[in-house]
Structures are given as C-alpha cells and as structure tokens.
Protein backbone atom coordinates (compact mmCIF):
# COMPACT_ATOMS: atom_id res chain seq x y z
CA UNK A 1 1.13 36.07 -2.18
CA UNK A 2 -1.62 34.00 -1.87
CA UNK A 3 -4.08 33.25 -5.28
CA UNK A 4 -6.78 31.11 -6.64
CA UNK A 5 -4.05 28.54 -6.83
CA UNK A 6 -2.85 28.58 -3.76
CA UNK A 7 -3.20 25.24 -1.81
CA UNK A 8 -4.15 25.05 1.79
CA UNK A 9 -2.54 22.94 5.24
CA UNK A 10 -3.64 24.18 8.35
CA UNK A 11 -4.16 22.87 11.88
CA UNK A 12 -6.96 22.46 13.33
CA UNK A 13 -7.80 22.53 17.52
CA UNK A 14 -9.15 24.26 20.30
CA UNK A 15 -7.57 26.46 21.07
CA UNK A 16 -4.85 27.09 18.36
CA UNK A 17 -3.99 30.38 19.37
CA UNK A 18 -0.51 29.82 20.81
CA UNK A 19 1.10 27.02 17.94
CA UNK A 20 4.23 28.17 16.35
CA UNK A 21 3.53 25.12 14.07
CA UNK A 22 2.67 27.89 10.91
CA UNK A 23 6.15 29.29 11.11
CA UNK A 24 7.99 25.95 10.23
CA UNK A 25 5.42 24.65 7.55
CA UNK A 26 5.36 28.15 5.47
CA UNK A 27 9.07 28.32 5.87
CA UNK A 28 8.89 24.46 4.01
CA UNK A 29 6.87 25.49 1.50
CA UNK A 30 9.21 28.67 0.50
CA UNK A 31 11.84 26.61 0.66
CA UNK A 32 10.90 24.46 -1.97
CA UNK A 33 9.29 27.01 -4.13
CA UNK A 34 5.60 25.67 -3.44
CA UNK A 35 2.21 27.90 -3.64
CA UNK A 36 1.11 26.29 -0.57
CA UNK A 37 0.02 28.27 2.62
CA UNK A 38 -0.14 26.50 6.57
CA UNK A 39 -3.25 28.33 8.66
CA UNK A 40 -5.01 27.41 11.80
CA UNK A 41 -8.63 26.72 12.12
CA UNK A 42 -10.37 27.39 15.27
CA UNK A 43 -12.32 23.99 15.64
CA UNK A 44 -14.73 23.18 19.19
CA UNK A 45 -15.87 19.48 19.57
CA UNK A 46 -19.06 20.10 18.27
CA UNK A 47 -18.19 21.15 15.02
CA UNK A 48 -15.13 19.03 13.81
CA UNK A 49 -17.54 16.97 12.00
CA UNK A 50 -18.41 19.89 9.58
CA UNK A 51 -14.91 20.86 9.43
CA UNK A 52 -13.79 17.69 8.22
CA UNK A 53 -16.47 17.67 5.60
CA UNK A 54 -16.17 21.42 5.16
CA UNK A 55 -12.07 20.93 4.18
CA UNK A 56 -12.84 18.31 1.97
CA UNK A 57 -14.95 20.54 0.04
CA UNK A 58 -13.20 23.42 0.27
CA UNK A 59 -9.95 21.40 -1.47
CA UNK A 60 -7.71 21.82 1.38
CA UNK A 61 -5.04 19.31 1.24
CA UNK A 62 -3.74 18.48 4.97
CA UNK A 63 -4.59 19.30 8.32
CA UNK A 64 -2.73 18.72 11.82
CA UNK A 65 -4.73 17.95 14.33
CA UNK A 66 -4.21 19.03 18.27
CA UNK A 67 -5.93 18.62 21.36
CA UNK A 68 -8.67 17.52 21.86
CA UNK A 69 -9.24 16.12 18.50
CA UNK A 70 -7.06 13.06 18.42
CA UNK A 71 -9.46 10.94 19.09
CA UNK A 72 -12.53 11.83 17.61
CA UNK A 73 -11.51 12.98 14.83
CA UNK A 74 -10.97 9.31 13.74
CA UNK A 75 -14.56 8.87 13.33
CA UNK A 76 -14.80 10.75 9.84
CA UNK A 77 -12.01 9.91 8.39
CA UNK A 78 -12.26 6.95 5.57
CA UNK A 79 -8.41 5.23 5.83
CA UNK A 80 -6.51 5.40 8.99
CA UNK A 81 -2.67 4.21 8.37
CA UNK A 82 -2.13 1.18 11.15
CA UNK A 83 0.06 2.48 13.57
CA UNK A 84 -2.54 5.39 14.09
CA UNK A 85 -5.01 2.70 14.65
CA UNK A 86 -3.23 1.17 17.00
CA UNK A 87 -1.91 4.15 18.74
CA UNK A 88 -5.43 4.79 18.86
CA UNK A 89 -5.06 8.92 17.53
CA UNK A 90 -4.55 10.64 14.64
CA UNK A 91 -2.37 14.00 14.26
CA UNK A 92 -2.26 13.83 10.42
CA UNK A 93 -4.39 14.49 8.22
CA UNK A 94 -3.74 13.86 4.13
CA UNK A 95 -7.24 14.47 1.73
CA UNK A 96 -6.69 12.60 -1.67
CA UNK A 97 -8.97 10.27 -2.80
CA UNK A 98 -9.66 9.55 0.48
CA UNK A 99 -9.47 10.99 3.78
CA UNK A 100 -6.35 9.25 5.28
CA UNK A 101 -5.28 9.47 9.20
CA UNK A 102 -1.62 9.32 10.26
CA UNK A 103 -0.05 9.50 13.87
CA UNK A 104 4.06 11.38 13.68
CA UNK A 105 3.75 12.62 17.16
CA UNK A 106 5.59 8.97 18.13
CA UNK A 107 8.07 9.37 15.51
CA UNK A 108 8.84 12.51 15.90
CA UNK A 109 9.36 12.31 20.06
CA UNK A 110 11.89 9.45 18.87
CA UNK A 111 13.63 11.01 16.02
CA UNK A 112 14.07 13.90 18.62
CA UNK A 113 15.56 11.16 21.35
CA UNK A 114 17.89 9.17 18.73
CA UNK A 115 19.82 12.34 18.13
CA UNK A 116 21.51 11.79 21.67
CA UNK A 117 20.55 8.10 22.10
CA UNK A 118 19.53 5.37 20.58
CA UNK A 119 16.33 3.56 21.19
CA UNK A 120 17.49 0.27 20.68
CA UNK A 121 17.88 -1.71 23.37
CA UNK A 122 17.14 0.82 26.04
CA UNK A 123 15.09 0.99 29.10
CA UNK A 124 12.51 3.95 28.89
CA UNK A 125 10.24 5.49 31.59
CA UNK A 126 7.56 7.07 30.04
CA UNK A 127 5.31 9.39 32.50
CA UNK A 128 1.60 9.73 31.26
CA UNK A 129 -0.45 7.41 30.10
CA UNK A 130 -2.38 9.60 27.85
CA UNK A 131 -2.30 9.68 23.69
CA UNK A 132 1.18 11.51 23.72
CA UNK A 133 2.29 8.43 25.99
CA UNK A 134 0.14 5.84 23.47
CA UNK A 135 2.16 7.42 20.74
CA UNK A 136 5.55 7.10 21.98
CA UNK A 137 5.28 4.17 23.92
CA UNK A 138 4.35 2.31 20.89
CA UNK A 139 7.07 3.83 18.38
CA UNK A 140 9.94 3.21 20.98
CA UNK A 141 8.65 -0.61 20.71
CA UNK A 142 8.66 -0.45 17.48
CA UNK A 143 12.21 1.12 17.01
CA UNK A 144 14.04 -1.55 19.50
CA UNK A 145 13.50 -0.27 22.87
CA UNK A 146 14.15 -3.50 25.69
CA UNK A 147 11.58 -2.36 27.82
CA UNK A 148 8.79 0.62 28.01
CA UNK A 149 7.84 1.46 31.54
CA UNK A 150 4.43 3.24 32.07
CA UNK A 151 4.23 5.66 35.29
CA UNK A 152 0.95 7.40 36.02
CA UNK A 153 -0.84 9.14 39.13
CA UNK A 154 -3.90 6.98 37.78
CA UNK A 155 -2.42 3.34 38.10
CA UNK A 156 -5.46 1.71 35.94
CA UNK A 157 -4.73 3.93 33.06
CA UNK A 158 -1.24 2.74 32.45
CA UNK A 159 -2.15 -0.93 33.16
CA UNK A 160 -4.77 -0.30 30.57
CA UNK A 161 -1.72 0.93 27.73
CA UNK A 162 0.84 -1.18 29.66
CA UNK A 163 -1.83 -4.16 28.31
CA UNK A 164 -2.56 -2.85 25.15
CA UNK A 165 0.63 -2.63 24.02
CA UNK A 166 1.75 -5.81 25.01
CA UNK A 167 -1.31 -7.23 23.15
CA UNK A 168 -0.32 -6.20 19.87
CA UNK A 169 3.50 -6.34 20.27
CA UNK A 170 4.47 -8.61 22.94
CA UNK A 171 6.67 -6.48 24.19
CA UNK A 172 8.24 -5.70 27.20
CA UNK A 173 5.67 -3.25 28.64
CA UNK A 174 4.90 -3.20 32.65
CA UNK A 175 3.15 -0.22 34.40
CA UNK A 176 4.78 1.35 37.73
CA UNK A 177 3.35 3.56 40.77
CA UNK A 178 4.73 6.90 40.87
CA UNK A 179 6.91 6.77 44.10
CA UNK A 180 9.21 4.05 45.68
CA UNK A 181 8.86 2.35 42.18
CA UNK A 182 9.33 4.86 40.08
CA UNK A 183 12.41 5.88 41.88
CA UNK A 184 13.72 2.51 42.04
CA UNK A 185 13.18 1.88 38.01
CA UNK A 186 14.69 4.88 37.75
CA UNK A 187 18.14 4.32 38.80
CA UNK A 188 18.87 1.76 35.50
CA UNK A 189 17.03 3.33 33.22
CA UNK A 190 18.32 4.73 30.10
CA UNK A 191 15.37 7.41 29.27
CA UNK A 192 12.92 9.24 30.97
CA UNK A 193 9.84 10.60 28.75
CA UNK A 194 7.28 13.15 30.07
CA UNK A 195 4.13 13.55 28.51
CA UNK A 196 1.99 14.76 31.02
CA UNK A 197 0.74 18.18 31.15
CA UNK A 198 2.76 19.07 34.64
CA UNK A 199 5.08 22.50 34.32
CA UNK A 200 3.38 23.53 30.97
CA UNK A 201 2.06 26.97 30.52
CA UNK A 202 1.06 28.36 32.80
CA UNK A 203 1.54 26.70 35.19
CA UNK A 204 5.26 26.33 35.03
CA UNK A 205 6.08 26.18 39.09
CA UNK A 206 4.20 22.64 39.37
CA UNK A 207 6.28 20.40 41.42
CA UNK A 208 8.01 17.69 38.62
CA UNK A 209 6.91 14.30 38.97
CA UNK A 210 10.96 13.53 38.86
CA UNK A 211 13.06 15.46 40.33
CA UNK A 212 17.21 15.57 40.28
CA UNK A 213 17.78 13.12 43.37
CA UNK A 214 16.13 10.50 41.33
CA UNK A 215 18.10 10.61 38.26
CA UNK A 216 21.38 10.29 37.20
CA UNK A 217 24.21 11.44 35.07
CA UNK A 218 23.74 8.74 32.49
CA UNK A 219 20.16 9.35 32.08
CA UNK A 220 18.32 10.91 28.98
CA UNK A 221 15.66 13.48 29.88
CA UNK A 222 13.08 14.65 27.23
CA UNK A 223 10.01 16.64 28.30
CA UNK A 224 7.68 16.88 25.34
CA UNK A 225 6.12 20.10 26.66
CA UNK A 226 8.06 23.01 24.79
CA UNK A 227 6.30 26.13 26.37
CA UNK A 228 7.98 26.77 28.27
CA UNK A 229 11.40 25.91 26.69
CA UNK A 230 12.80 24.56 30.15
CA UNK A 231 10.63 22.91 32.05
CA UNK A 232 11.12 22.07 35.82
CA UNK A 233 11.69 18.62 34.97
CA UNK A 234 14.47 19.43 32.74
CA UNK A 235 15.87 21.97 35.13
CA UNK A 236 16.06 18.85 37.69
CA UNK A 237 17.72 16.66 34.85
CA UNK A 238 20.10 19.22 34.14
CA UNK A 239 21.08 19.52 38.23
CA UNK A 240 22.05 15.41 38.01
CA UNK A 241 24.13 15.83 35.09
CA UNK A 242 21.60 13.96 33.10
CA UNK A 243 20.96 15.03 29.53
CA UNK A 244 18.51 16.83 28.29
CA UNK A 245 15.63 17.05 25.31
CA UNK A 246 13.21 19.76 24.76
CA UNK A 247 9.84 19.18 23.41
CA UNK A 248 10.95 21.52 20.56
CA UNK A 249 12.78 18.42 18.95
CA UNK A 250 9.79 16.57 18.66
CA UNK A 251 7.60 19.07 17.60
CA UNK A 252 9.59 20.01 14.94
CA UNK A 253 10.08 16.29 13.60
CA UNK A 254 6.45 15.15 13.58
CA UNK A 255 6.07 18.11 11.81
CA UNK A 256 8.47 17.27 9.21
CA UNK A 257 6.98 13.54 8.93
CA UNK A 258 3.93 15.25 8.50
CA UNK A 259 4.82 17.07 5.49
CA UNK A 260 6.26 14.76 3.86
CA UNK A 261 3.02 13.15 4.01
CA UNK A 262 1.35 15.85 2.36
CA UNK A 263 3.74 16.80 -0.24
CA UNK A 264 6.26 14.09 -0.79
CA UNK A 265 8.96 15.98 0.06
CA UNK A 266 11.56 16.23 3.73
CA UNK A 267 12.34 19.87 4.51
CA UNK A 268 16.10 20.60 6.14
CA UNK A 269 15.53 20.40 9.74
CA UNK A 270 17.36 23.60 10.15
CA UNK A 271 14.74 25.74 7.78
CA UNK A 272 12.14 24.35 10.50
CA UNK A 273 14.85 25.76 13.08
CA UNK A 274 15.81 28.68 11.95
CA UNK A 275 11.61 29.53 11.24
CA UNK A 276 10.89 28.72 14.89
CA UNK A 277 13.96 30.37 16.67
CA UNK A 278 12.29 34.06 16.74
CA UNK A 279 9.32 31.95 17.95
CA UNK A 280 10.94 29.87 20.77
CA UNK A 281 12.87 33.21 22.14
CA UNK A 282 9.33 34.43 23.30
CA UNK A 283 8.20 31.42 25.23
C-alpha cells in the first residue's frame, strides 16, 4: 500500500518499458519491511534536466539511470563518486544533501564473473568499446585482471578507452581488430565480455562477433545482454565447451550495489532471483 509516507526509487530512461529492474527492488524493500516503492519514469533527452530537478523536489530518494542518460545526466548532478568519473557514466543516482552519481554496472558485470572465475590475474577480451565496456574494463583493472583487451568494429574508439585507461591506471590495456587478432588473443584468454548491442532484442539472429571455432573449453563467456536470456554468442560458447554467464548476473548485482547505496542495506541475491524468475521465463 502505498501512503504519504511512502518513499520513492525509480529508473529513469527512454524507453523503460521493457526493465524487469522494478520486480527485484520492490521485492528488497518487502523483504526488509521498508515503505519504499521502485517505479520507472519515462525520461527523453530533452527533459532529464527537469527531471533531475523535478525528483529533487518531489523528495524522491534514488534513481537508476539507463540508456541514453549515462552520460548526460552527469551534468546536473552536484558529487559524482570517482570511479563514475572516471568511467565517465553514472547509473546511480542517491539525493541527500546532495545529488551524488555512482557507476555499479562495472561491479556488478564482475561480481557476476567472480562467481565462476576470478578476475585476478586473468586475461579478458572485452567486445565494445562503449560505456558498458568503460565500466567493466575499468573495474576488472581495478579487481586484478593481468590484462584488458579492447575489440571493436570502430578501431579508434577502443584505442581511445584502451588510452584512457591506461592513463589513469597504468595498466595493461591494448586495443585489437576484430578478426585475425581477435581470434588469435582469443585462444589464451581467460574471459570473453560482450557489451555490444549485437543479438539483443530484437534482433536476436545477428551473426556473433565470436563464434564457437574461436573459443575454447577453458574460456569464460559472459554476454551482458539478458533479453534474450541466450544469446547467439552464448549459444556459440556453450558449442566449445566454454562456460557461460548471462547478463542476468550482472543486472541483478549492480542492482543490489545500487541499493545498498540508497538504503544502507544488501538484499539476498536470491529475493532478487526468485522476483525476476517469472520475469526472465518471458524473455
């Protein structure tokens, strides 16, 4: 039931219409007994200015923030934690005091990956060069990955993260062709990231960028894409024996970092599971 007391989290994006993200945060917030309610907010690019000032004032205490918002959003907020800052995107927002922006979306891709391997000291090919790949890239560094590998159709793009990241962590961070030398890294590599859009809803019979003569059996395969559940890049992986990561794992941990930003407190990963698993048997 929801009163004057009520407090608001929502998400806000364009379009919103197909996140499952409400399911997991209202399941938190019954789980720990809190008069708290998660909505989404239909938000173009020409008005998240005025929603951002518009949540403030309406008291509403956190917002996600998806596509295409990442980026600009950053512009009205007052505090932006550093690792958003350098990721360069926020996905978080907290309104206290301040307006504070916070980036999980790395975290919770490698949260997702450390259940089956460990970061440290791997060798990870991340496809994309995007914010998703800015995001993960960066928190793989930061959680002991040897060396981050940056494949993308548009070469300049990764040398552009590929040289970012390297500025700020001196890392290990090169950026490959997609072809001969993309299926040449591949054959040490430990982990294999995709954050492109390719095989995503609708348009789930694209061609994968990787496909199952390229990997192998030792290989770790997660697809950050979670509609649909299987993607053609994991139906490859799963043909070489490679194993596999859905993009529900990382979804559902950003979310959790996220609201433990907001309220302080970690929710069970399986009452984020068991919310979502009605959800996930549509896609």
């Amino acid at each position: 039931m929801i009163t004057g007391k009520t407090k608001i989290m929502g998400l806000i994006g364009d379009p919103v219409e197909h996140t499952i993200s409400p399911y997991m945060h209202n399941a938190g917030f019954k789980h720990f007994n809190m008069d708290y309610v998660y909505v989404t907010f239909h938000v173009t690019k020409e008005n998240l200015k005025f929603a951002i000032e518009g949540a403030r004032a309406l008291d509403v205490r956190g917002l996600n923030v998806t596509i295409p918002h990442k980026i600009e959003v950053m512009k009205y907020l007052d505090v932006i934690q550093e690792t958003a800052w350098h990721i360069g995107a926020v996905n978080t927002i907290k309104f206290a005091d301040e307006i504070e922006g916070y980036n999980t979306d790395g975290l919770g891709a490698v949260r997702g990956i450390q259940d089956v391997k460990s970061i440290k000291g791997s060798k990870i090919i991340i496809l994309g060069a995007g914010g998703a790949s800015r995001a993960i890239s960066f928190q793989s560094l930061l959680s002991g990955a040897k060396q981050v590998l940056i494949a993308n159709r548009t070469r300049d793009k990764a040398l552009s993260l590929a040289l970012d990241l390297n500025d700020y962590l001196n890392k290990d961070v090169r950026a490959i062709d997609i072809g001969e030398e993309l299926k040449e890294e591949l054959q040490d590599a430990d982990i294999l990231i995709n954050t492109t859009p390719i095989g995503m809803y609708p348009n789930v019979d694209q061609e994968p960028l990787v496909t199952s003569d390229m990997m192998h059996e030792g290989l770790v395969v997660n697809d950050v894409i979670y509609n649909p559940l299987e993607t053609g890049l994991l139906r490859e992986a799963r043909l070489a024996g490679a194993k596999t990561i859905t993009g529900i794992k990382m979804l559902i941990y950003q979310g959790i970092e996220s609201f433990k930003i907001w309220t302080g407190r970690e929710p069970p990963m399986d009452v984020f599971e068991e919310a979502l698993a009605p959800e996930i048997k549509k896609l």
